[in-house]
Protein backbone atom coordinates (compact mmCIF):
# COMPACT_ATOMS: atom_id res chain seq x y z
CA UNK A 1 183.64 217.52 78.95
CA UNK A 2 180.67 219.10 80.29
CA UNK A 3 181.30 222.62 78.91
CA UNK A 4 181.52 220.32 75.57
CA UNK A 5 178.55 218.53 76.10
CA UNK A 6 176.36 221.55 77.16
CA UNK A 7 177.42 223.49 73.37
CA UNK A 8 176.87 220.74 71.76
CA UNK A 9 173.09 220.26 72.74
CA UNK A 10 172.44 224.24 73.04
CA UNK A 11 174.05 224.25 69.29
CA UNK A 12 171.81 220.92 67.64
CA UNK A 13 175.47 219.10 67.83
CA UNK A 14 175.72 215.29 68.21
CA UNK A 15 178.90 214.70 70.38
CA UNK A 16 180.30 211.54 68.48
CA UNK A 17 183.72 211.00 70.06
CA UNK A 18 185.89 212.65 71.65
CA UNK A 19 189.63 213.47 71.90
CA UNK A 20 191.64 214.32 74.72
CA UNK A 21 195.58 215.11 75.30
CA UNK A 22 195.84 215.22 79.29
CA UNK A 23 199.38 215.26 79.43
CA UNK A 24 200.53 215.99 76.50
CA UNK A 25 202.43 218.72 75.70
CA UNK A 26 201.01 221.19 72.50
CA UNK A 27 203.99 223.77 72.88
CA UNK A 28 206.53 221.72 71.29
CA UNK A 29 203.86 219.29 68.71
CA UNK A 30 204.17 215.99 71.20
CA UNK A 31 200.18 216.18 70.85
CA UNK A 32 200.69 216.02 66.89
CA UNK A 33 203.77 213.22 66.79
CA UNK A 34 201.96 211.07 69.41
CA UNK A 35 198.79 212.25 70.85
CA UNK A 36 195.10 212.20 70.10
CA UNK A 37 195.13 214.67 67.91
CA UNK A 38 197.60 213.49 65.90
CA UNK A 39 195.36 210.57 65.54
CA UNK A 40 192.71 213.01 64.64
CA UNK A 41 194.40 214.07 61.52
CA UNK A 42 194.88 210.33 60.33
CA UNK A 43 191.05 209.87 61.03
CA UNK A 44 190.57 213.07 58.90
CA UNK A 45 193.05 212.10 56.03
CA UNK A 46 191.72 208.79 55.75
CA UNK A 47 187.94 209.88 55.35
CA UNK A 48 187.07 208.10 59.12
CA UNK A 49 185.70 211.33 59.99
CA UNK A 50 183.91 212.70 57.41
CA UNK A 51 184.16 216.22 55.77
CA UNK A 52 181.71 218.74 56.78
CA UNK A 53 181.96 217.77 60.76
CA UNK A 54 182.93 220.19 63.61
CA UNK A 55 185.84 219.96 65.95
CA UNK A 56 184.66 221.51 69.60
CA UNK A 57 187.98 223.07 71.69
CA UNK A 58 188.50 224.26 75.03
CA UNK A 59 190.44 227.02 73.25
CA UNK A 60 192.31 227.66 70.25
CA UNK A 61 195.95 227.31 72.05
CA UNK A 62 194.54 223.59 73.11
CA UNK A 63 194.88 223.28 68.86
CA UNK A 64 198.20 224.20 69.01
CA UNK A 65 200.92 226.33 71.03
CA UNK A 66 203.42 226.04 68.40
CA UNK A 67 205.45 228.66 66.55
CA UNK A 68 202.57 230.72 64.83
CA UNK A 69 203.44 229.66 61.18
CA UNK A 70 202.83 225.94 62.15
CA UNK A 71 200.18 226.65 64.55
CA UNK A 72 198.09 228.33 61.70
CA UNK A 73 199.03 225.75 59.11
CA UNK A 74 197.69 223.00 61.04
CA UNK A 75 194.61 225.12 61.38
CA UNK A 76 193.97 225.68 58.05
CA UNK A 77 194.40 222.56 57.33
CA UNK A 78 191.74 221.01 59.32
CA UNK A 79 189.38 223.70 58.38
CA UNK A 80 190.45 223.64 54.44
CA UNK A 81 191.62 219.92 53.59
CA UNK A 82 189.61 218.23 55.55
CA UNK A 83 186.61 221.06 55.75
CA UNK A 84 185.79 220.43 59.21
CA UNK A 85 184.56 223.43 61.46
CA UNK A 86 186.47 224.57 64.42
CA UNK A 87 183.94 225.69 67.33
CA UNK A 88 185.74 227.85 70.17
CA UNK A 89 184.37 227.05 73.47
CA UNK A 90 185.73 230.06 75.61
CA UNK A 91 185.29 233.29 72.86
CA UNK A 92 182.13 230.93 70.89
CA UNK A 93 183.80 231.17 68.13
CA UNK A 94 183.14 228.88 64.55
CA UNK A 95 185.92 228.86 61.92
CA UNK A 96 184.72 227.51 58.90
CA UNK A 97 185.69 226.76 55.33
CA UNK A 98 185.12 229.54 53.73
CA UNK A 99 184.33 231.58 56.55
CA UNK A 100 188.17 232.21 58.32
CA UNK A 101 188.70 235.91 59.08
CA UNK A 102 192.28 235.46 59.88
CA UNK A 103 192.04 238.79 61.10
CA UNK A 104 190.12 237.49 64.36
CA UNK A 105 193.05 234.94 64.98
């Protein structure tokens, strides 16, 4: 949380809430069926968190160690349906709508 809460001030960011899967595995989707992030997504598809915001990770395999095919899906569909930005903590990275160089993935 620190490493979070340092980018967020050095970058203007307000942290608003935060979500955390200690436990929970990402290699086989538990985090999606069950965890925080899967209540993410809900909070996303039901307009709770507005489009437009950014979603600060750790790293991008915290997103998602699925097979690649569903690992980038789920990506793109934070950063296309619900157009939130995806900031990269370890590589400073920002993915944004628009803005995806799949290339760099």
């Amino acid at each position: 949380m620190e490493g979070t809460e340092a980018y967020c001030k050095a970058n203007g960011l307000e942290l608003i809430d935060t979500y955390r899967d200690l436990g929970v595995s990402a290699h086989r989707g538990k985090h999606i069926e069950k965890g925080k992030l899967a209540s993410l997504l809900e909070a996303c598809s039901e307009g709770v968190i507005p489009k437009g915001y950014a979603l600060i990770i750790e790293n991008f395999d915290r997103l998602s160690r699925e097979e690649v095919p569903v690992a980038l899906q789920r990506f793109l569909t934070l950063i296309n349906d619900y157009k939130l930005e995806i900031h990269t903590l370890d590589d400073q990275r920002i993915y944004a709508p628009g803005k995806v160089d799949l290339t760099e993935l």
